[in-house]
PDB file of N, CA and C in Angstrom:
ATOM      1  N   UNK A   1      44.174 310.750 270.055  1.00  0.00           N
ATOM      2  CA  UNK A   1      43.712 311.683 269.041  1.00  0.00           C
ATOM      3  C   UNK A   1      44.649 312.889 269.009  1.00  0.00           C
ATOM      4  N   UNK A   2      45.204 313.466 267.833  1.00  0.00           N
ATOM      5  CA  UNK A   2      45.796 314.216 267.798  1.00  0.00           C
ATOM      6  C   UNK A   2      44.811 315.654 266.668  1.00  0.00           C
ATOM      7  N   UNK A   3      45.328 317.023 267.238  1.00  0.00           N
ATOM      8  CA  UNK A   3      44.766 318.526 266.651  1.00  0.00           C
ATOM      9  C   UNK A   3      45.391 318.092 265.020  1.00  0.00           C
ATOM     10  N   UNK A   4      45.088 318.632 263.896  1.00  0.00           N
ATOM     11  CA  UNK A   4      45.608 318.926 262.591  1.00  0.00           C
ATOM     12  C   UNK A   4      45.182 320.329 261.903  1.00  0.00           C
ATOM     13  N   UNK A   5      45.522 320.921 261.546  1.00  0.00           N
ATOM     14  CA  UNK A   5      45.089 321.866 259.997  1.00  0.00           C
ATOM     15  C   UNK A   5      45.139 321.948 259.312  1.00  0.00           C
ATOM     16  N   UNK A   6      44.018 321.592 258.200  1.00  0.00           N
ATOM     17  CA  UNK A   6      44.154 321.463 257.276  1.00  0.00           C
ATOM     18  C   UNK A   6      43.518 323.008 256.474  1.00  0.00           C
ATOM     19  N   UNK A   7      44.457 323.671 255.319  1.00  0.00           N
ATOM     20  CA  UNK A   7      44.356 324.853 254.955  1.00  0.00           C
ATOM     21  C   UNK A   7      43.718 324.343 253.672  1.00  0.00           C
ATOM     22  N   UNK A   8      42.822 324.992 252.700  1.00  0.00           N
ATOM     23  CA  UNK A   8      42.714 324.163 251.211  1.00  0.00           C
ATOM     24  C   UNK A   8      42.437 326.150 250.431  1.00  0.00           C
ATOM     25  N   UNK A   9      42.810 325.762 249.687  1.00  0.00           N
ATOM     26  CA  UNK A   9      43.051 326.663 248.534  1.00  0.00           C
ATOM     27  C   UNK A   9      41.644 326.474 247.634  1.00  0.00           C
ATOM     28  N   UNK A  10      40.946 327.318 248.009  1.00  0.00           N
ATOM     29  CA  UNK A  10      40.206 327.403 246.901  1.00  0.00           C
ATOM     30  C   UNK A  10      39.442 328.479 246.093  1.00  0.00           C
ATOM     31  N   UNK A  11      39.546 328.093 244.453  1.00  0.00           N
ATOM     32  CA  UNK A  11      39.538 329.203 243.659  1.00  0.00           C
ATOM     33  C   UNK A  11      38.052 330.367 244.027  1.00  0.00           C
ATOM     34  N   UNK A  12      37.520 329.909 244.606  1.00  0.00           N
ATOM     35  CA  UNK A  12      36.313 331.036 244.566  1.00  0.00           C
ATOM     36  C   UNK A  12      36.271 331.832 245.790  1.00  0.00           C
ATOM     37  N   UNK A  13      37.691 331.952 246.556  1.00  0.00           N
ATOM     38  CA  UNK A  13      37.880 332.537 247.810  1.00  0.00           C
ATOM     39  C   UNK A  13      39.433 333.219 247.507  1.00  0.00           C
ATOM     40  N   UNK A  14      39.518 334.222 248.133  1.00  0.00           N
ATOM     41  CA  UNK A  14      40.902 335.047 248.081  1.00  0.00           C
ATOM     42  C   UNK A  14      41.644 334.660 249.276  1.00  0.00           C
ATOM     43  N   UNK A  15      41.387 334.100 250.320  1.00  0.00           N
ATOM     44  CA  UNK A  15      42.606 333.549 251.043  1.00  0.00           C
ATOM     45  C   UNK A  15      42.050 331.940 251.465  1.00  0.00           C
ATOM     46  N   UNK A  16      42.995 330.950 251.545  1.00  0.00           N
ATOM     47  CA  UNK A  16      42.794 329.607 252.353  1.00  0.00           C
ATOM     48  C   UNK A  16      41.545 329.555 253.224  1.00  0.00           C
ATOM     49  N   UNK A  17      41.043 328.604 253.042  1.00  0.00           N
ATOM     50  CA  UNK A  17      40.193 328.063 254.312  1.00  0.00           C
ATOM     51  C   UNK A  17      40.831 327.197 255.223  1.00  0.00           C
ATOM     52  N   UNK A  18      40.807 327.404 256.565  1.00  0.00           N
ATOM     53  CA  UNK A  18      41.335 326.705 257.825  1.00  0.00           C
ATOM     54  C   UNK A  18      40.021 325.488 258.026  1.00  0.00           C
ATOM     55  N   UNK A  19      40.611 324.701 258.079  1.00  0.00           N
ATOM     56  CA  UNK A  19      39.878 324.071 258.648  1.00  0.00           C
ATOM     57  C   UNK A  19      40.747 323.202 259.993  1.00  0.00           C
ATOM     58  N   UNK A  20      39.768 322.660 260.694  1.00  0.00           N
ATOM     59  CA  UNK A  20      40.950 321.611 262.064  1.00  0.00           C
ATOM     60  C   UNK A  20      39.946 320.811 262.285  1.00  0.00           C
ATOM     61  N   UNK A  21      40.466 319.612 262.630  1.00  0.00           N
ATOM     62  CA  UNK A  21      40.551 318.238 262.717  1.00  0.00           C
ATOM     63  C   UNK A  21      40.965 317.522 263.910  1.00  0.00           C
ATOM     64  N   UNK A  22      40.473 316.784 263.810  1.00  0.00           N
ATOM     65  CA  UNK A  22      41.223 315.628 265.467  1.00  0.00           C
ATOM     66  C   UNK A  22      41.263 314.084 264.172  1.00  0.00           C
ATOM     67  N   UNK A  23      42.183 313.541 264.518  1.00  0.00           N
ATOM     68  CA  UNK A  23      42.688 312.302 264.094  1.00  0.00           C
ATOM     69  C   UNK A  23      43.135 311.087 264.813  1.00  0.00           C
ATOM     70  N   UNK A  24      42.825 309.552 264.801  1.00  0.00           N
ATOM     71  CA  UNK A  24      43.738 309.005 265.417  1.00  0.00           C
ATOM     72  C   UNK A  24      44.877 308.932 265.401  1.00  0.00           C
ATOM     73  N   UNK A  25      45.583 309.089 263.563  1.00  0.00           N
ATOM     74  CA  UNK A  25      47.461 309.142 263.676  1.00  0.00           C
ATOM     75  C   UNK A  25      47.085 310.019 262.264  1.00  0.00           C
ATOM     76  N   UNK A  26      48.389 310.409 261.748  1.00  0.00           N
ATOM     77  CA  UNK A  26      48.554 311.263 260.898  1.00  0.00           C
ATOM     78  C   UNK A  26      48.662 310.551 259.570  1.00  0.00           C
ATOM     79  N   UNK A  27      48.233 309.218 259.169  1.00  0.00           N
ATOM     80  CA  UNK A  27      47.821 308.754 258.080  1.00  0.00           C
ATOM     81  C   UNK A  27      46.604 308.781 257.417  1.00  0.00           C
ATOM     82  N   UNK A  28      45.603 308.949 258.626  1.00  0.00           N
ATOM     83  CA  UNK A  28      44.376 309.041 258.727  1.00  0.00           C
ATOM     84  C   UNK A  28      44.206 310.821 258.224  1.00  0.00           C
ATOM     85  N   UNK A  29      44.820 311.619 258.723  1.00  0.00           N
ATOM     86  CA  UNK A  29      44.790 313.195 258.539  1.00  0.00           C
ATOM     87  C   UNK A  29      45.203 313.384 257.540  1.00  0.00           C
ATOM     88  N   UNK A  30      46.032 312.545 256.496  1.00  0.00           N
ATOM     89  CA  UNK A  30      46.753 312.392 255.456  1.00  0.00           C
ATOM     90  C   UNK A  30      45.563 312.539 254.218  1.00  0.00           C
ATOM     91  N   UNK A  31      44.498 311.233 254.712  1.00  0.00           N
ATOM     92  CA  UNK A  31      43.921 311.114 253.602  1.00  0.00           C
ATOM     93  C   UNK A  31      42.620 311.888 253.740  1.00  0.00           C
ATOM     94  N   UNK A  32      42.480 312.353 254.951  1.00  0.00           N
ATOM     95  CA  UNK A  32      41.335 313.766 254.805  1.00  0.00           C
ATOM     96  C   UNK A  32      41.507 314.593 253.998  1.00  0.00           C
ATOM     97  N   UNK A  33      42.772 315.052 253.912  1.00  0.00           N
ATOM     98  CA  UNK A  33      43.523 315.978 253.029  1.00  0.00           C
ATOM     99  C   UNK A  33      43.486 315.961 251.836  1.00  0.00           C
ATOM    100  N   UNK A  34      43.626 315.084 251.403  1.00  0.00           N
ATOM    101  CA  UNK A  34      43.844 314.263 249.809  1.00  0.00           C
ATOM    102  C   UNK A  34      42.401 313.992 249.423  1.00  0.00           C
ATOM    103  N   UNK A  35      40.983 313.803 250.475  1.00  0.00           N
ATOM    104  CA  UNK A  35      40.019 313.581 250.347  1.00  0.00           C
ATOM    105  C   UNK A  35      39.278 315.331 249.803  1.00  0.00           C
ATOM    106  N   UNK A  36      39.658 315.923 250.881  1.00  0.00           N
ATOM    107  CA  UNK A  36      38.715 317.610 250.760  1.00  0.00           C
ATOM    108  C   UNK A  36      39.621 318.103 249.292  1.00  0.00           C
ATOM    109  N   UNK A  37      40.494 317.727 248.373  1.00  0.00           N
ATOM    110  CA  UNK A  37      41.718 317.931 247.407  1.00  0.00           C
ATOM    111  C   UNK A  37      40.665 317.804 246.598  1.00  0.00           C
ATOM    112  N   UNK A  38      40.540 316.425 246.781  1.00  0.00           N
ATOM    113  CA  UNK A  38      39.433 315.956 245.780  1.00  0.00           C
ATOM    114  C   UNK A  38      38.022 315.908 245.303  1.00  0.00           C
ATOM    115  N   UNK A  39      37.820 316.518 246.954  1.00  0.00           N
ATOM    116  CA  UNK A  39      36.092 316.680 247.337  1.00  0.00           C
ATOM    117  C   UNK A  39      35.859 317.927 245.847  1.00  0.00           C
ATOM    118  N   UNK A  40      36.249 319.270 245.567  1.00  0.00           N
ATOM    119  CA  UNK A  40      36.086 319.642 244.262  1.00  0.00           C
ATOM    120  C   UNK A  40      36.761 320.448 243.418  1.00  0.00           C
ATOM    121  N   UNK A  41      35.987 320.604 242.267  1.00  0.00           N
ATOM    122  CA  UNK A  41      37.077 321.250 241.696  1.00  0.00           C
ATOM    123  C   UNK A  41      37.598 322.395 241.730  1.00  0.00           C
ATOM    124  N   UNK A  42      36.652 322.976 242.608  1.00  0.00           N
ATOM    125  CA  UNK A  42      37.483 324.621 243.249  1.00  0.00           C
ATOM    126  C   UNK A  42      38.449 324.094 243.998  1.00  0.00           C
ATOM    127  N   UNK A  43      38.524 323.039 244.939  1.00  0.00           N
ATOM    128  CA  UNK A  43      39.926 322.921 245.516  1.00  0.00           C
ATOM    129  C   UNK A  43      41.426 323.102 244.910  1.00  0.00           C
ATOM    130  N   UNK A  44      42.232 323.515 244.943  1.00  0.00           N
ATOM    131  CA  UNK A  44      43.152 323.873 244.178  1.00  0.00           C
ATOM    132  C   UNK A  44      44.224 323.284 244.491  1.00  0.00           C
ATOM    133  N   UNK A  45      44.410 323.510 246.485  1.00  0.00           N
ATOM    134  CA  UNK A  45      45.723 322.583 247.067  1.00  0.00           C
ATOM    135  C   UNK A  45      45.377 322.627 248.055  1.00  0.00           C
ATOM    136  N   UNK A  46      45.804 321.918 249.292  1.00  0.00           N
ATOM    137  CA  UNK A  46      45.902 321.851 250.403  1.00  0.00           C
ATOM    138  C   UNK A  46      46.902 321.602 251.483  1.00  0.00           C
ATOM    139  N   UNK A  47      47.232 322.057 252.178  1.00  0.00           N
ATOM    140  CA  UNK A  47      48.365 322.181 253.082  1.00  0.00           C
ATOM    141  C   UNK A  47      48.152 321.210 254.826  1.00  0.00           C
ATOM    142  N   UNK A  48      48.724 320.237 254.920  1.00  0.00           N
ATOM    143  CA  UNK A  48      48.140 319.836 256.504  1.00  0.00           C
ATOM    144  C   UNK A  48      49.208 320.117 257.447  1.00  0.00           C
ATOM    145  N   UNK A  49      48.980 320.651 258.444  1.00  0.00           N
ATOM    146  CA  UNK A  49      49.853 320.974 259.482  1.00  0.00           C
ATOM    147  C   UNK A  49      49.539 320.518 260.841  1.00  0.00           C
ATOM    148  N   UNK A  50      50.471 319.900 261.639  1.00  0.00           N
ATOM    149  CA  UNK A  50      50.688 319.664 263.204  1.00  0.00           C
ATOM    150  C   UNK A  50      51.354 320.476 264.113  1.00  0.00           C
ATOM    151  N   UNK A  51      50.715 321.727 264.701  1.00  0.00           N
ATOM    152  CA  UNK A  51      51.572 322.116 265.328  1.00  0.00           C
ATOM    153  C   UNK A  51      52.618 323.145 264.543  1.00  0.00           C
ATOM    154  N   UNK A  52      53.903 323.163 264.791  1.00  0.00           N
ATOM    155  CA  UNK A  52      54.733 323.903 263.812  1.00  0.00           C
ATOM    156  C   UNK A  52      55.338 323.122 262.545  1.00  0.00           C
ATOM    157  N   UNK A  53      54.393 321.783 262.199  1.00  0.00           N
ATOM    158  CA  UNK A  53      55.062 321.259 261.429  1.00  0.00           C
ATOM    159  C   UNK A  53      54.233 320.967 259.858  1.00  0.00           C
ATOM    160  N   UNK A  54      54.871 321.115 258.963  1.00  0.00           N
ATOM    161  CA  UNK A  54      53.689 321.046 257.597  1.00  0.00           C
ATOM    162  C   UNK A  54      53.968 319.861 257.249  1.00  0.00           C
ATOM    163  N   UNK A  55      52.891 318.633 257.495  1.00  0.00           N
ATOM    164  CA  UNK A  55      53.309 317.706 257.067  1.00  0.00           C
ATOM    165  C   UNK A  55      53.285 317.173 255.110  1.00  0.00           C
ATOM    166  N   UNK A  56      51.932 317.869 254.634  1.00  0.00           N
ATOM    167  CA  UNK A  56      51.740 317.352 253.141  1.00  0.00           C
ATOM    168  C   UNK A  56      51.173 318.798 252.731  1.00  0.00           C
ATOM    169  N   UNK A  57      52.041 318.903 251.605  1.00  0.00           N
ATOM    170  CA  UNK A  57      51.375 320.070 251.006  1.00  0.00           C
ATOM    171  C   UNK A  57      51.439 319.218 249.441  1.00  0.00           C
ATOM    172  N   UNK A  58      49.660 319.664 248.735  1.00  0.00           N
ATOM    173  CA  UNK A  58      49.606 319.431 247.527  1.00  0.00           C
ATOM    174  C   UNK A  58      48.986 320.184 246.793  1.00  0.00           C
ATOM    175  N   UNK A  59      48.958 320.342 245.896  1.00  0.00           N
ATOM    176  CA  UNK A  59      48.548 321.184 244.661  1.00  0.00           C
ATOM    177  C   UNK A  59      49.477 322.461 244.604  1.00  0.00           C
ATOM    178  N   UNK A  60      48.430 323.978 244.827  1.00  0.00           N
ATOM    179  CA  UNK A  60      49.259 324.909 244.896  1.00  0.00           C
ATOM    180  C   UNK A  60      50.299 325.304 246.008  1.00  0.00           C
ATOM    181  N   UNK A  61      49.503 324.831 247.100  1.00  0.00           N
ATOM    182  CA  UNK A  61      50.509 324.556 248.156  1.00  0.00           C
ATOM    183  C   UNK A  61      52.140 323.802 247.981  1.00  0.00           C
ATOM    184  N   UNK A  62      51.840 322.753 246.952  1.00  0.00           N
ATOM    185  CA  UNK A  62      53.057 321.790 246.789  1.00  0.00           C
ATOM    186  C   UNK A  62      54.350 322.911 245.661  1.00  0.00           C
ATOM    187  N   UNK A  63      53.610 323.727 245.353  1.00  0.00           N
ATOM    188  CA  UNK A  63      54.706 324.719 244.446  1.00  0.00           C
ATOM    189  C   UNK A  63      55.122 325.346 245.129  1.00  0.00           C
ATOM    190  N   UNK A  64      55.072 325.414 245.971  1.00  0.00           N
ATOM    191  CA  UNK A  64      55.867 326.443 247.156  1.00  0.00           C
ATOM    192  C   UNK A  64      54.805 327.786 248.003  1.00  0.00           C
ATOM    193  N   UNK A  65      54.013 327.645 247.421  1.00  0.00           N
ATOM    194  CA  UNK A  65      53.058 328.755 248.343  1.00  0.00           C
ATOM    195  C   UNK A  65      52.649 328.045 249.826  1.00  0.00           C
ATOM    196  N   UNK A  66      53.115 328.668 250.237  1.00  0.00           N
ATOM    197  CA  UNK A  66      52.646 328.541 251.677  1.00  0.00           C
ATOM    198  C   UNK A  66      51.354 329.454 252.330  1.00  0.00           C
ATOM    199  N   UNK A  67      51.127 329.152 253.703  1.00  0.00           N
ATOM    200  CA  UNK A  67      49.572 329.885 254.112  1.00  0.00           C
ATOM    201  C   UNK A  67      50.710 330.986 254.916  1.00  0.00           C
ATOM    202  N   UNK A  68      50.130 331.814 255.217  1.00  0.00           N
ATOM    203  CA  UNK A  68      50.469 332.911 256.422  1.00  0.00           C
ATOM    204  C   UNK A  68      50.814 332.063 257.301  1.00  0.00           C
ATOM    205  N   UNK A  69      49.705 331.468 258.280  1.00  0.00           N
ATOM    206  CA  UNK A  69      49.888 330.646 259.062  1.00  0.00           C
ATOM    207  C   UNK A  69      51.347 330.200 259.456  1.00  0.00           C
ATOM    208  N   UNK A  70      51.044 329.327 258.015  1.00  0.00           N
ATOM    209  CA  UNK A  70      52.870 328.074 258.415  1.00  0.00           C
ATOM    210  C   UNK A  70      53.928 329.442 258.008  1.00  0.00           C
ATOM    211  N   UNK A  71      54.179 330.131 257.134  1.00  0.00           N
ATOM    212  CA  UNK A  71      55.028 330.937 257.062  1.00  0.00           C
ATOM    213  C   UNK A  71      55.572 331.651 258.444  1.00  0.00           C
ATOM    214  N   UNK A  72      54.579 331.965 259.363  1.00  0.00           N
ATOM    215  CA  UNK A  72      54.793 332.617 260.223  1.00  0.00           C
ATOM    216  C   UNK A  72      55.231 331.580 261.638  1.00  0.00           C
ATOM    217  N   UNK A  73      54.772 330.208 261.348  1.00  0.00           N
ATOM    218  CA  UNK A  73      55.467 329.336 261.943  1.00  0.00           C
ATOM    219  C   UNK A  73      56.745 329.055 261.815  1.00  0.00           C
ATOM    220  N   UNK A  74      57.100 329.159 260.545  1.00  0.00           N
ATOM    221  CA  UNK A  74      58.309 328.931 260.072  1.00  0.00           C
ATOM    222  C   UNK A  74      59.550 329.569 260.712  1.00  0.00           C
ATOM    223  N   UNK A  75      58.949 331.002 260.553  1.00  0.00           N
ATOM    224  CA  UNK A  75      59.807 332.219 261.089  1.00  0.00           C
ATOM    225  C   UNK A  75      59.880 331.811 262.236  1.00  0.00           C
ATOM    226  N   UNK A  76      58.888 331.549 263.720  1.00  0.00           N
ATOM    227  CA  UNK A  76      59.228 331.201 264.918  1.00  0.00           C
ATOM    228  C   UNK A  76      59.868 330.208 265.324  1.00  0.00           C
ATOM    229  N   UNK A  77      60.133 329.096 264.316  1.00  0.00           N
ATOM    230  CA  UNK A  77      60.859 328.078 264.642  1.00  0.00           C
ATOM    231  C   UNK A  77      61.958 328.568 264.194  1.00  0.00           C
ATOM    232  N   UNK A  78      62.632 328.915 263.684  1.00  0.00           N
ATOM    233  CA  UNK A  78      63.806 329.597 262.644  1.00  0.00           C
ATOM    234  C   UNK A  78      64.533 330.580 263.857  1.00  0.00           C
ATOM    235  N   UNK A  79      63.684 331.494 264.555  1.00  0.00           N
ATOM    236  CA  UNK A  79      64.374 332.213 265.759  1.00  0.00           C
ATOM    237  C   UNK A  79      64.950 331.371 267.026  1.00  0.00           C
TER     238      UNK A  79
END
């Protein structure tokens, strides 16, 4: 089992919701993602992350907005 985060964008909130997860592999965490996307229509996008790594970003996430979070991951991997 592996940790995940999944961030989702949604319109009736001013910043991301975190959510985390345990998974058996990251195909499975894939389609949680794509599932809570779809779960409604306030969802807007969602971002899944391992660690320092963003694996699927979709919706508004997929235009380039990123969470604090991974941004600030970004930066620490980058140093």
């Amino acid at each position: 089992m592996s940790a995940f985060e999944i961030f989702v964008d949604d319109d009736r909130y001013s910043v991301p919701t975190l959510l985390l997860i345990t998974s058996e592999d990251e195909a499975l965490a894939r389609r949680e993602a794509v599932a809570l996307l779809l779960a409604s229509r306030h969802h807007l996008g969602v971002e899944l992350c391992r660690g320092d790594d963003r694996l699927l970003a979709l919706g508004t996430f997929a235009q380039g907005a990123r969470t604090e979070m991974s941004t600030a991951r970004q930066r620490r991997v980058a140093e």
